[in-house]
Protein backbone atom coordinates (compact mmCIF):
# COMPACT_ATOMS: atom_id res chain seq x y z
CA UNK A 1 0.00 0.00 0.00
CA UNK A 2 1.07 3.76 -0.91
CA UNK A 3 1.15 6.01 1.97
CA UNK A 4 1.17 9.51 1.32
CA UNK A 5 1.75 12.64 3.72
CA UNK A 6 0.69 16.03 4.01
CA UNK A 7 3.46 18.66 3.32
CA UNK A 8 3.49 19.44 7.37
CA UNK A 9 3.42 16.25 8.64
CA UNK A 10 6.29 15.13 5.55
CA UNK A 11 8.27 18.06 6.79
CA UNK A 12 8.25 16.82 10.24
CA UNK A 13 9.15 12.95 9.09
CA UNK A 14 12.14 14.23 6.72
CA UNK A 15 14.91 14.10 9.06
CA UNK A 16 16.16 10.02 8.36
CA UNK A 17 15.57 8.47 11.94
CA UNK A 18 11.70 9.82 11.34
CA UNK A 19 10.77 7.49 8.63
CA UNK A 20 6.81 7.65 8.88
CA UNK A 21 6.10 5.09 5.67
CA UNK A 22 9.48 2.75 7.73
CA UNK A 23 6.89 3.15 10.91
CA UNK A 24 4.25 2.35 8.91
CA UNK A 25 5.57 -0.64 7.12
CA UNK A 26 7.45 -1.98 10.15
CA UNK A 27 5.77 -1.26 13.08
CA UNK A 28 6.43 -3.52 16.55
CA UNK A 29 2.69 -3.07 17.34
CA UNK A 30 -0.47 -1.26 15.71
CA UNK A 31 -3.42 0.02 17.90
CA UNK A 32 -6.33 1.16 16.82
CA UNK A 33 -7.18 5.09 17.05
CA UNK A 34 -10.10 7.31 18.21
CA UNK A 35 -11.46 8.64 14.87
CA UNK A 36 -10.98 4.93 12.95
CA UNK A 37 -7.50 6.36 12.75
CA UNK A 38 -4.49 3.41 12.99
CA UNK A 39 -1.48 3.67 15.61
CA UNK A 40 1.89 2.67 14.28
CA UNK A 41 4.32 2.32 17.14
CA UNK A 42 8.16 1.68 17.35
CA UNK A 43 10.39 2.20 20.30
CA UNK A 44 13.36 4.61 18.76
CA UNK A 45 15.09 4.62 22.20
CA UNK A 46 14.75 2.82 25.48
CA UNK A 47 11.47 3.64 27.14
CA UNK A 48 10.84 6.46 24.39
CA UNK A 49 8.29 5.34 21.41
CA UNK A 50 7.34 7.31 17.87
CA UNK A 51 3.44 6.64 16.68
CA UNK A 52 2.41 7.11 13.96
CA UNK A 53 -1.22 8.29 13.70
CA UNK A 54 -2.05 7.35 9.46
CA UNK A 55 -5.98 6.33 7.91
CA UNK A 56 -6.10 3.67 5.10
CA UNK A 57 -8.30 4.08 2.59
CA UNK A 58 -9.34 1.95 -0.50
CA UNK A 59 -6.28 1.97 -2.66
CA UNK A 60 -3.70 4.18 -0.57
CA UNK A 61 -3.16 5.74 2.69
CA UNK A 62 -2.11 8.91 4.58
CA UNK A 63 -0.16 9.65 7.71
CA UNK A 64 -2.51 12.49 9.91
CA UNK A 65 0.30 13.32 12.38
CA UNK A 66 3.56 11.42 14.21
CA UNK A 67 4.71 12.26 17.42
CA UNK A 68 6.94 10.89 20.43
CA UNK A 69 5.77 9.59 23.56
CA UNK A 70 7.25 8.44 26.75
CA UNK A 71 3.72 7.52 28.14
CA UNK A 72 3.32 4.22 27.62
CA UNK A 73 0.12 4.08 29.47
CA UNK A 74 -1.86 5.86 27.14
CA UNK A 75 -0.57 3.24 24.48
CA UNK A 76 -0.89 -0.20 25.82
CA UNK A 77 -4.78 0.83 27.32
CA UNK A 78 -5.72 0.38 23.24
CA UNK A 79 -6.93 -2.14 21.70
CA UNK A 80 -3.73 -3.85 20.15
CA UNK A 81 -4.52 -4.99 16.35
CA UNK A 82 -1.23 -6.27 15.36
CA UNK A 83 0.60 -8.51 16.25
């Protein structure tokens, strides 16, 4: 699946360690969102994750936002769809 981003959200994942479609294509664990919205998670340091909020649609996908979290809480109370 294509992933696109908006130009904000690409500026934010252009430095190389923030690779949103690597995030989204190689997650450690998806949860599912709020707004039928998809969580792609991957721990970049020890106790210090990057999600990856992103919406698939029919042919493609987007990425809405990405941001770091240390509050793993507010992760693992999700419902876990992959793996």
């Amino acid at each position: 699946m294509r992933v696109r981003a908006t130009k904000l959200v690409g500026k934010s994942l252009s430095a190389p360690h923030l690779d949103g479609n690597c995030y989204i294509s190689h997650p450690e664990i998806i949860f599912e969102g709020k707004e039928c919205e998809l969580l792609a998670v991957r721990e970049t340091q020890l106790g210090k994750w990057l999600v990856v909020a992103y919406r698939e649609l029919a042919e493609d996908g987007f990425i809405i936002t990405a941001f770091f979290t240390r509050r793993r809480q507010y992760l693992i109370k999700r419902k876990q769809l992959w793996p």
